[in-house]
N, C-alpha and C. Protein backbone atom coordinates (compact mmCIF):
# COMPACT_ATOMS: atom_id res chain seq x y z
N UNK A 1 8.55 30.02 -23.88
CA UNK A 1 8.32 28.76 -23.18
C UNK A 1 7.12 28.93 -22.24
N UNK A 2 6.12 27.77 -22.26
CA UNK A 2 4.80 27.83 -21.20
C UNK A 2 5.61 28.15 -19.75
N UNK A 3 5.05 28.71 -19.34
CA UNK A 3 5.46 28.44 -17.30
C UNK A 3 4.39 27.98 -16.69
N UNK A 4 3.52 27.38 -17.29
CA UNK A 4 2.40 26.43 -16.34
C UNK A 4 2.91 24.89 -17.14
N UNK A 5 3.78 24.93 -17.73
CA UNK A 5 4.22 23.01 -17.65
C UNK A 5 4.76 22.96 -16.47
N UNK A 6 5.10 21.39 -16.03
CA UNK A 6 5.95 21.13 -15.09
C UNK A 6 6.97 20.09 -15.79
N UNK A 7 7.96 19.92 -15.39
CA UNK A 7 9.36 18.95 -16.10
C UNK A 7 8.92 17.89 -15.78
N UNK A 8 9.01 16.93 -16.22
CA UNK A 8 9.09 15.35 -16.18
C UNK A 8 9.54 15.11 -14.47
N UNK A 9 8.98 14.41 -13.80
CA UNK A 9 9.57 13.84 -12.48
C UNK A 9 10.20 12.43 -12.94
N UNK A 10 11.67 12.32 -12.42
CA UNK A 10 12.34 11.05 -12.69
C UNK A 10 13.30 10.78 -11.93
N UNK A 11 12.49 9.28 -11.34
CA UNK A 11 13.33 9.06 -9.94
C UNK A 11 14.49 7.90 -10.35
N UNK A 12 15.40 7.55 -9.67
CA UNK A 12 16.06 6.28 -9.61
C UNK A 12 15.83 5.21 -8.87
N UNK A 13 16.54 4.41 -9.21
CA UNK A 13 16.15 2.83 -8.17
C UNK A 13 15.80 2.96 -6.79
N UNK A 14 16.44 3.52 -6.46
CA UNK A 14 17.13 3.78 -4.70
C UNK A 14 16.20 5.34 -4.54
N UNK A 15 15.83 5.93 -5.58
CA UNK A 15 14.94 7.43 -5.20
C UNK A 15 13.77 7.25 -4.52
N UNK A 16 13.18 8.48 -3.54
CA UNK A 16 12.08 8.65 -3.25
C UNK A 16 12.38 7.97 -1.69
N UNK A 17 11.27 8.91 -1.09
CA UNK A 17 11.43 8.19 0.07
C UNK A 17 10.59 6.56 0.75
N UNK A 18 11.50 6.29 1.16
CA UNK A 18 10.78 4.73 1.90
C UNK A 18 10.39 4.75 3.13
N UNK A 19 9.51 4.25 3.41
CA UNK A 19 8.83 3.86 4.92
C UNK A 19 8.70 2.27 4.91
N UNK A 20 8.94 1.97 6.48
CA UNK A 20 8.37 0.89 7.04
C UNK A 20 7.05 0.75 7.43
N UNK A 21 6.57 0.03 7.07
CA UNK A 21 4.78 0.21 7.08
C UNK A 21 4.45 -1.28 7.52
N UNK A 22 3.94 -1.55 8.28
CA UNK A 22 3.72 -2.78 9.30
C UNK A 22 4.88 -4.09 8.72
N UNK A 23 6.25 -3.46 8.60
CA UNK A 23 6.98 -4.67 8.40
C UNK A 23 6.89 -4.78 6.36
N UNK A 24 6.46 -4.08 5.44
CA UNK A 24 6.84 -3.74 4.58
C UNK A 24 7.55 -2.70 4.38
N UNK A 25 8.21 -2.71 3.44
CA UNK A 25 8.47 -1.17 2.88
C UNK A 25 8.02 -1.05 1.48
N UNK A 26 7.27 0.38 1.64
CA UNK A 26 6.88 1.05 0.46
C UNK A 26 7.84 2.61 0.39
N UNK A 27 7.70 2.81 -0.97
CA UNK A 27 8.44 3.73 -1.29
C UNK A 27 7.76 4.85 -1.97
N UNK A 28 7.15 5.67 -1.85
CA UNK A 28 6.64 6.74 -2.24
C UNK A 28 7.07 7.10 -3.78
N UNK A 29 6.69 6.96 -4.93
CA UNK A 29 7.06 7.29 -6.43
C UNK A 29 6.43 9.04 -6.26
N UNK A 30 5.24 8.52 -6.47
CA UNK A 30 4.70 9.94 -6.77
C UNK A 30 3.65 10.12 -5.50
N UNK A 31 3.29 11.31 -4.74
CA UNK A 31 2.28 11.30 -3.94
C UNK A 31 1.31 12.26 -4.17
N UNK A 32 0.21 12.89 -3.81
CA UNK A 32 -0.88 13.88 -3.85
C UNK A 32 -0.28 15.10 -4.09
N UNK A 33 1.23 15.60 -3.33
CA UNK A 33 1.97 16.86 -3.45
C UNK A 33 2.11 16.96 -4.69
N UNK A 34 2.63 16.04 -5.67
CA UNK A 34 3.13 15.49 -6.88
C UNK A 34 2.32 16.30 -8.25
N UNK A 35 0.91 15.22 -7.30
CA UNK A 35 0.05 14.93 -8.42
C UNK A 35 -1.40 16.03 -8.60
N UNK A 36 -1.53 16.90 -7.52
CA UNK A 36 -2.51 18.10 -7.51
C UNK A 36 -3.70 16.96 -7.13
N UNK A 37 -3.17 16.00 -5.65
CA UNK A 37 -4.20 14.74 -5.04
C UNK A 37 -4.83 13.85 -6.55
N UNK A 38 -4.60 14.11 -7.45
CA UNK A 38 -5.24 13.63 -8.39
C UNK A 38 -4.88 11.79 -8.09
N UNK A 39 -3.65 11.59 -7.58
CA UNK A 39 -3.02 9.87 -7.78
C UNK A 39 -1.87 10.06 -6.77
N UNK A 40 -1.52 8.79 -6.02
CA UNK A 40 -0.18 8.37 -5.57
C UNK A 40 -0.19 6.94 -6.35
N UNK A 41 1.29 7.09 -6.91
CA UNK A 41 2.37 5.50 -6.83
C UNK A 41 3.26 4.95 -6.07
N UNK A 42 2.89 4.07 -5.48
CA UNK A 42 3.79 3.36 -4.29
C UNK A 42 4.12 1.87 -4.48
N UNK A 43 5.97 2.26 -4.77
CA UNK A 43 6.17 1.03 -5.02
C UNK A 43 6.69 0.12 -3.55
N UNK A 44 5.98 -1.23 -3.37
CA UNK A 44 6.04 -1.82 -2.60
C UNK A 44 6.55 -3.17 -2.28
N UNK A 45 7.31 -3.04 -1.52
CA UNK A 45 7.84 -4.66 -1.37
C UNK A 45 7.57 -5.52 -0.18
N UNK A 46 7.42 -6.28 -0.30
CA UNK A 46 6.43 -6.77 0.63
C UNK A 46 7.47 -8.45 0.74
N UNK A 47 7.82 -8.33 2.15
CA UNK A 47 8.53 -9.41 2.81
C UNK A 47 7.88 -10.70 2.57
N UNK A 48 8.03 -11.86 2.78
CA UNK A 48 7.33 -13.16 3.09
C UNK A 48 6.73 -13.28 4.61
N UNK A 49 5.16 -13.29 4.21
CA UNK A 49 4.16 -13.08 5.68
C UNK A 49 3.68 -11.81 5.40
N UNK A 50 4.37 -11.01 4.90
CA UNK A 50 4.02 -9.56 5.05
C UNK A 50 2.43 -9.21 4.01
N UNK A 51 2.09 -7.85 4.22
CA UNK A 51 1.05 -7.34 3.35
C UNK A 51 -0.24 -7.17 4.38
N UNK A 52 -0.87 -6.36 3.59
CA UNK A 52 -1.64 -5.48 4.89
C UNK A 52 -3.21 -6.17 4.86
N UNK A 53 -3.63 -6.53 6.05
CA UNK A 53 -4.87 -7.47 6.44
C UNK A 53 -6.08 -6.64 6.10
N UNK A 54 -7.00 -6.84 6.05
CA UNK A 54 -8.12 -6.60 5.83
C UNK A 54 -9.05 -4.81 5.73
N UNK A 55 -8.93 -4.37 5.05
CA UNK A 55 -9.66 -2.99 4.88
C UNK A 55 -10.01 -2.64 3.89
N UNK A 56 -10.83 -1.60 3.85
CA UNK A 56 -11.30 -0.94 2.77
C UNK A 56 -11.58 0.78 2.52
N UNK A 57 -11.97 0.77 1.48
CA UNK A 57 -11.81 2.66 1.37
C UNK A 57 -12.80 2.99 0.12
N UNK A 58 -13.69 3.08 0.85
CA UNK A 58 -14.96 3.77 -0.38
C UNK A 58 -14.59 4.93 -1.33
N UNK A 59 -14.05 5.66 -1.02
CA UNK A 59 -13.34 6.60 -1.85
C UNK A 59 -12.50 6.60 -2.77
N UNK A 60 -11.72 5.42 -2.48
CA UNK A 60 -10.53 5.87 -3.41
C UNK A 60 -10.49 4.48 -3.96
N UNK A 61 -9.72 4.42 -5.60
CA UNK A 61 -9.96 3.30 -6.81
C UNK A 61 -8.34 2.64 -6.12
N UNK A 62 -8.21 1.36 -6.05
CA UNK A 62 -6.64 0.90 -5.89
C UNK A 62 -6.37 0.16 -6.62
N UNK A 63 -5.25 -0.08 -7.55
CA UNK A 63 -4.51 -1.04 -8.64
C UNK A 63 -3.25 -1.51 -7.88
N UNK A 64 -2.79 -2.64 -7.98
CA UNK A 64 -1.71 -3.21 -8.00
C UNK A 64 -0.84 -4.08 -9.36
N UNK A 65 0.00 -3.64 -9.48
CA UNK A 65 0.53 -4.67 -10.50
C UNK A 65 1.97 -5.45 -9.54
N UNK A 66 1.64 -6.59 -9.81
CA UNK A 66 2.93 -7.66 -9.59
C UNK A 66 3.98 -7.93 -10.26
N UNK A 67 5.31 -7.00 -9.84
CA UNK A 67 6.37 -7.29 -10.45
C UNK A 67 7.04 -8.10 -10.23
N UNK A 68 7.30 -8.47 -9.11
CA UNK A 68 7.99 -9.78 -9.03
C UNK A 68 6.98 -10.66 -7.69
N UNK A 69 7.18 -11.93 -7.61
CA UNK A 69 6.87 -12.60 -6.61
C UNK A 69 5.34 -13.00 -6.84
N UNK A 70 4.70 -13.39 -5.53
CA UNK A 70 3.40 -13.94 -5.25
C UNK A 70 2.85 -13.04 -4.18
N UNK A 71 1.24 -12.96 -4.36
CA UNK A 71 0.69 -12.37 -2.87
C UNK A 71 -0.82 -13.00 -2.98
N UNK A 72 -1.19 -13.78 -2.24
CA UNK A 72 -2.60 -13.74 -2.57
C UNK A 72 -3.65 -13.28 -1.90
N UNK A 73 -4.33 -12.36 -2.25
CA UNK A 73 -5.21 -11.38 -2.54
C UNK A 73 -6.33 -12.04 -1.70
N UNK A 74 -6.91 -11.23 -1.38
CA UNK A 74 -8.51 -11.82 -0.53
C UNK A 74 -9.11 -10.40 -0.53
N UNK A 75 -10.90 -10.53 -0.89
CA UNK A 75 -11.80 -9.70 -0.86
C UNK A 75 -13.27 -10.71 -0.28
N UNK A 76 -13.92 -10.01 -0.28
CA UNK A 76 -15.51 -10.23 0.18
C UNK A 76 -15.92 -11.55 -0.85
N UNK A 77 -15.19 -11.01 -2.23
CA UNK A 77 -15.26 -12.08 -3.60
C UNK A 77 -14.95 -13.01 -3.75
N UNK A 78 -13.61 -13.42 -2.91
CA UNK A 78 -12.55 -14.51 -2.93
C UNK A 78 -11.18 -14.53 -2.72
N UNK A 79 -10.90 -15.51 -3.48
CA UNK A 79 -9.12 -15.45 -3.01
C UNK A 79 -8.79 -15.74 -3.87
N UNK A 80 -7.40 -15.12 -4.40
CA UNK A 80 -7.05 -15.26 -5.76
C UNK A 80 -5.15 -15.01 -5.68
N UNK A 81 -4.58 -16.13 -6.27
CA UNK A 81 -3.11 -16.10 -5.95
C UNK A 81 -2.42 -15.04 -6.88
N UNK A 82 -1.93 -14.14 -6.86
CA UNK A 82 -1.38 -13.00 -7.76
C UNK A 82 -0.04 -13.28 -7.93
N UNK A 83 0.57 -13.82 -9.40
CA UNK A 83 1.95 -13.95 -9.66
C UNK A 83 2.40 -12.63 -10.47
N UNK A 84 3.87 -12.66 -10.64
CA UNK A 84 4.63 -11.76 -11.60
C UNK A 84 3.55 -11.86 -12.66
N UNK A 85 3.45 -10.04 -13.33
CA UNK A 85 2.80 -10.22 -14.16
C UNK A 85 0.63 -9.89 -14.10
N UNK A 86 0.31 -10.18 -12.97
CA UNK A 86 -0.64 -9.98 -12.99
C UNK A 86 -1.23 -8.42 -12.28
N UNK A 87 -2.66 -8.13 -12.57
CA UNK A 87 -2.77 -7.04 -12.25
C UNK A 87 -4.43 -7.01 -11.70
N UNK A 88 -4.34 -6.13 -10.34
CA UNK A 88 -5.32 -6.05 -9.47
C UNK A 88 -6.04 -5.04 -9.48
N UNK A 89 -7.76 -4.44 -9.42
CA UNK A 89 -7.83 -3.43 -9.51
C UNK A 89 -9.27 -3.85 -8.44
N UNK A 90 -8.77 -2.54 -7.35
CA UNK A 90 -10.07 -2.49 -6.19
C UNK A 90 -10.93 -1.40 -6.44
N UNK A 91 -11.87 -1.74 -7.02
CA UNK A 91 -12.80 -0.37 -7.64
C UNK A 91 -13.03 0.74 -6.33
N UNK A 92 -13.58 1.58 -6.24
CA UNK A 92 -14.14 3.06 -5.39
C UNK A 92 -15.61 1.40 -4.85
N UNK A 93 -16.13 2.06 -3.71
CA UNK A 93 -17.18 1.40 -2.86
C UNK A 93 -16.67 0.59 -2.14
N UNK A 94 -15.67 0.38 -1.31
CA UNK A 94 -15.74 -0.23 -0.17
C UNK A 94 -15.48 -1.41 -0.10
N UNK A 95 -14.79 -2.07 -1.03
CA UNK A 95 -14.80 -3.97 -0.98
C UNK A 95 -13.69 -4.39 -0.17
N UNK A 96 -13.90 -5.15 0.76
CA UNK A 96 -13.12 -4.88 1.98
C UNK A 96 -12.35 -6.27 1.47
N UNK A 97 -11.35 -5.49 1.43
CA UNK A 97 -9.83 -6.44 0.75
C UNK A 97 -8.30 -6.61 1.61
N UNK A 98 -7.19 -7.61 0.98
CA UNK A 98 -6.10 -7.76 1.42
C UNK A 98 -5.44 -8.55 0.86
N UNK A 99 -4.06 -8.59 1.59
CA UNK A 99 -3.17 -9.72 0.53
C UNK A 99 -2.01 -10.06 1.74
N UNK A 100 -1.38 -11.10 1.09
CA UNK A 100 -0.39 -11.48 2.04
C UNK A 100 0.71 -12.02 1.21
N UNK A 101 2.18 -11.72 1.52
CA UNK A 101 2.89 -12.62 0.65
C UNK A 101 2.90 -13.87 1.24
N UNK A 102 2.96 -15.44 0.74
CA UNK A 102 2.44 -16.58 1.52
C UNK A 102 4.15 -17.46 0.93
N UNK A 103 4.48 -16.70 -0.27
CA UNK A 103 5.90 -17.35 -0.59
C UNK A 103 6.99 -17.19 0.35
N UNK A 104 7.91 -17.61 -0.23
CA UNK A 104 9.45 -17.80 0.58
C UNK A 104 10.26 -16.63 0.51
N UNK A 105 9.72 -15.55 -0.74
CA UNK A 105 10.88 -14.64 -1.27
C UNK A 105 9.66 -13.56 -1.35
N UNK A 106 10.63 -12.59 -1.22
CA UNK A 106 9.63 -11.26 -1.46
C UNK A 106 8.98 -10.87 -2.23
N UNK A 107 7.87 -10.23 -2.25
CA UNK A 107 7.10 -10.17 -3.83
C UNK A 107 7.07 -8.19 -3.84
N UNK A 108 6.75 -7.59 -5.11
CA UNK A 108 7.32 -6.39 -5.06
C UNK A 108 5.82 -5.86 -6.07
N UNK A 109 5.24 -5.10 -5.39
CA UNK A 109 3.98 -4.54 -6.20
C UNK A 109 4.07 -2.98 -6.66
N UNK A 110 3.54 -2.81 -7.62
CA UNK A 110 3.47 -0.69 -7.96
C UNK A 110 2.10 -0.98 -7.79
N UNK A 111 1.73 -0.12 -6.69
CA UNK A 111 0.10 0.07 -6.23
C UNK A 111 -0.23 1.63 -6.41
N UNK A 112 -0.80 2.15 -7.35
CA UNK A 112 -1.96 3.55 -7.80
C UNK A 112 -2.79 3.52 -6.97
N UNK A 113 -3.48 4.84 -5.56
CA UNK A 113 -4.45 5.17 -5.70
C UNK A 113 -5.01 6.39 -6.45
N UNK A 114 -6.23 6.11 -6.34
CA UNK A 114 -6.89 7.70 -7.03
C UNK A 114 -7.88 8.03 -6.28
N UNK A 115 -7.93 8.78 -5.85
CA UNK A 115 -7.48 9.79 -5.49
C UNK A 115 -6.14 9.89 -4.32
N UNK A 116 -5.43 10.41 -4.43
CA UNK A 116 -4.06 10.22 -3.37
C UNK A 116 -4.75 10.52 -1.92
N UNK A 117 -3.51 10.48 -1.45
CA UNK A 117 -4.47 10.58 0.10
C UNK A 117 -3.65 9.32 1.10
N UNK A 118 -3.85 7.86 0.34
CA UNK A 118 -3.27 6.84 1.47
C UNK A 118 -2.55 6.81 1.75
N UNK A 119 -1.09 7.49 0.72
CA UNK A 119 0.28 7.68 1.28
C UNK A 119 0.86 8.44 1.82
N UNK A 120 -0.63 9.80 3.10
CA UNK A 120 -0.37 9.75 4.06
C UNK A 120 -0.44 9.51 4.53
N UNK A 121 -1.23 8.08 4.80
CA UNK A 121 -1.40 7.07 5.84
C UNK A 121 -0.13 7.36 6.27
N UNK A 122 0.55 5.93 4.97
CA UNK A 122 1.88 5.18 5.20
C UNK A 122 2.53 6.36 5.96
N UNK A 123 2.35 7.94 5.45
CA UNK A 123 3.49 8.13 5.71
C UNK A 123 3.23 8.88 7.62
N UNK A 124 2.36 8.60 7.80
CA UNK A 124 2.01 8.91 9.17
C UNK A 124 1.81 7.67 10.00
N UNK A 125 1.59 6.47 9.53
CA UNK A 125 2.00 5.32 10.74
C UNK A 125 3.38 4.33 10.19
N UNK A 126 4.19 5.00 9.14
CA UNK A 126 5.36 4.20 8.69
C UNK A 126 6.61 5.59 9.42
N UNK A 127 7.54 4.59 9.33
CA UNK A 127 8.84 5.04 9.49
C UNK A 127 10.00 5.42 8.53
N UNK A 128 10.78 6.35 8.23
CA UNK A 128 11.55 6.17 7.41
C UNK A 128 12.78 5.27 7.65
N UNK A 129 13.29 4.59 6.20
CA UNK A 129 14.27 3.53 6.66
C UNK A 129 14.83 3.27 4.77
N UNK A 130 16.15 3.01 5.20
CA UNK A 130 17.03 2.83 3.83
C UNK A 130 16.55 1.72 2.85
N UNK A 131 16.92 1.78 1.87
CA UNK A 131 16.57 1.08 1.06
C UNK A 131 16.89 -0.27 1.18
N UNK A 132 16.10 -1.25 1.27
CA UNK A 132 17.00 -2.74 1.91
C UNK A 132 16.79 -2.97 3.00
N UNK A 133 16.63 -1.84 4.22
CA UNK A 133 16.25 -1.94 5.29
C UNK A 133 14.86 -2.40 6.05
N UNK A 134 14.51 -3.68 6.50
CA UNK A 134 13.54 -4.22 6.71
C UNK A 134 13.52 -4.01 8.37
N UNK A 135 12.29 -3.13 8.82
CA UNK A 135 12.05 -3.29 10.16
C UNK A 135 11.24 -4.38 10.75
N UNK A 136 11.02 -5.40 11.74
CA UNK A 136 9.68 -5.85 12.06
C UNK A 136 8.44 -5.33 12.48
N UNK A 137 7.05 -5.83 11.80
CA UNK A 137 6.01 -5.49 11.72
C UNK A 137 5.50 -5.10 13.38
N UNK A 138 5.50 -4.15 14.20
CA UNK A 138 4.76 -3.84 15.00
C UNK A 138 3.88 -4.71 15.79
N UNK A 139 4.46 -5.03 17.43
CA UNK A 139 3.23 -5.66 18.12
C UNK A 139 1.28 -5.01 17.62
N UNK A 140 0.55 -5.72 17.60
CA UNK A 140 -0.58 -5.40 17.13
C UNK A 140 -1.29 -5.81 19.03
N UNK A 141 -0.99 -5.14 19.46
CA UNK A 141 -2.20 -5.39 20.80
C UNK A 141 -3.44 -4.50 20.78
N UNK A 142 -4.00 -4.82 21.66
CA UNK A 142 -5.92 -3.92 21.40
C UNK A 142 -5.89 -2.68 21.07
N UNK A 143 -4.21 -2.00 22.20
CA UNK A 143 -4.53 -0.93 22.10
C UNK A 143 -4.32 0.13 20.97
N UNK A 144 -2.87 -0.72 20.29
CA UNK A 144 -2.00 -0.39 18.69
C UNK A 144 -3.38 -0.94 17.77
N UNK A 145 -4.05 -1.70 17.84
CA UNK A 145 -5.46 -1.76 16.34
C UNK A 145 -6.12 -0.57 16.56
N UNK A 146 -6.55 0.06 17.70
CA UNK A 146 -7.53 1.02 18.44
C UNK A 146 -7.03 2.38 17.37
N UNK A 147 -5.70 2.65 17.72
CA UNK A 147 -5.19 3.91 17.43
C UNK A 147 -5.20 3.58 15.85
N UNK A 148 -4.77 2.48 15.41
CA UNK A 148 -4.41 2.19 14.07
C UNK A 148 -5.68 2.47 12.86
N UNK A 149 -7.18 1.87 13.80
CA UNK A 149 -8.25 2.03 13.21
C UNK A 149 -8.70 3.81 13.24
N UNK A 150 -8.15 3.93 14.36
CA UNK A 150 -8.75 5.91 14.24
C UNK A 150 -8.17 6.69 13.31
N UNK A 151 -6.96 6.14 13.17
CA UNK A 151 -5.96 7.02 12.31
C UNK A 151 -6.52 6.44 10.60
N UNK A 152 -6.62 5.47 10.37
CA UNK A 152 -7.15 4.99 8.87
C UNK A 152 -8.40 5.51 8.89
N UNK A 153 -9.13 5.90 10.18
CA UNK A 153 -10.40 6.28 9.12
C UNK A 153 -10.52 7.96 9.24
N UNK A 154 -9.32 8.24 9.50
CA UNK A 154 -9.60 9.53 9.14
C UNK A 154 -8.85 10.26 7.81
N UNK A 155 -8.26 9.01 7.42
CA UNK A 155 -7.84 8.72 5.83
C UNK A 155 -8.72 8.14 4.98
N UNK A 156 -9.88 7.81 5.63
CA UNK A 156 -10.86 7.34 4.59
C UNK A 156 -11.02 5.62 4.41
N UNK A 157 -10.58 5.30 5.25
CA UNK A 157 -10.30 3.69 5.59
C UNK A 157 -11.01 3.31 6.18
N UNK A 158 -11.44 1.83 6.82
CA UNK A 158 -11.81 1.32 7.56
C UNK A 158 -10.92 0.11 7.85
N UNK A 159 -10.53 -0.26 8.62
CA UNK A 159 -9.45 -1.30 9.48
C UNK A 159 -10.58 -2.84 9.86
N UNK A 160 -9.99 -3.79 9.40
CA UNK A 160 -10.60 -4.96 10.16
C UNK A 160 -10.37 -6.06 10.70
N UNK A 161 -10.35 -6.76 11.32
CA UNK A 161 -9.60 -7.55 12.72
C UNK A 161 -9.30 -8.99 11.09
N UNK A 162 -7.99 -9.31 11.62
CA UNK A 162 -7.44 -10.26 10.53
C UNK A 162 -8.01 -11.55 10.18
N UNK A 163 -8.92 -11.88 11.08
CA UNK A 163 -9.76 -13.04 10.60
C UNK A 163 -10.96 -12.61 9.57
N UNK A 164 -11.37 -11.24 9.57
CA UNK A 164 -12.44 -11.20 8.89
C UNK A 164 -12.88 -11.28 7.91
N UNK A 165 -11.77 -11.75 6.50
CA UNK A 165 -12.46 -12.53 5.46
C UNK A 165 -12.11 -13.89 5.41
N UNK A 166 -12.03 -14.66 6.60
CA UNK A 166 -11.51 -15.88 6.92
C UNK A 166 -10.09 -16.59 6.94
């Protein structure tokens, strides 16, 4: 038998750990430890109102696919309503993007980056919390964006004040 394979990773419904991440929860599938940084999968559910405002990341490629619900999407490009079914892809260079769920019911995304890396963001400004368990999204005052922006860009991010693609 090889001893440089590795076994299949296979999680369950309820597997992997979850964080609260500004009032979402994402759940860590696979992360950089996983994947030799090559990719993280983070599956995400995203409350009504919820979803993360405006940034970008020259480095790293981001996909979303929409499994259930609505979020609509905003970049430098436009705005575009994302139902069940559809699929998002934020190329490498910087296109300073976001989304929001704007429906009544939660919408639930599997978001890939490549290169891994963002889900230590999450997992350094999120909290852990049970499955089901919804915290509220964090006062955002000058001084929580301040820290919030230092910490994303030393993940390779850039943070931007929520009006800024209108």
């Amino acid at each position: 038998m090889d001893t440089h394979k590795q076994a299949p990773t296979i999680l369950g419904p309820q597997d992997g750990p979850t964080l609260a991440v500004m009032g979402s929860n994402y759940r860590i599938l696979a992360a950089g430890k996983d994947t030799a940084g090559a990719y993280a999968t983070i599956d995400m559910l995203v409350p009504p109102g919820g979803g993360p405002g405006p940034h970008a990341h020259a480095d790293i490629e981001e996909t979303f696919f929409v499994v259930e619900g609505e979020v609509e999407v905003k970049s430098e490009f436009g705005t575009y309503v994302a139902t069940a079914g559809a699929f998002i892809r934020i190329p490498k260079g910087g296109v300073v993007h976001g989304f929001k769920n704007k429906s009544q019911r939660p919408a639930r995304l599997l978001c890939t980056v490549v290169p891994a890396g963002l889900e230590e963001f999450f997992q350094h400004i999120g909290q852990p919390v049970a499955v089901g368990q919804f915290l509220p999204p964090p006062v955002l005052d000058p001084e929580a964006i301040k820290r919030i922006q230092a910490l994303a860009q030393e993940y390779g991010q850039q943070v931007f004040p929520p009006n800024y693609l209108g």
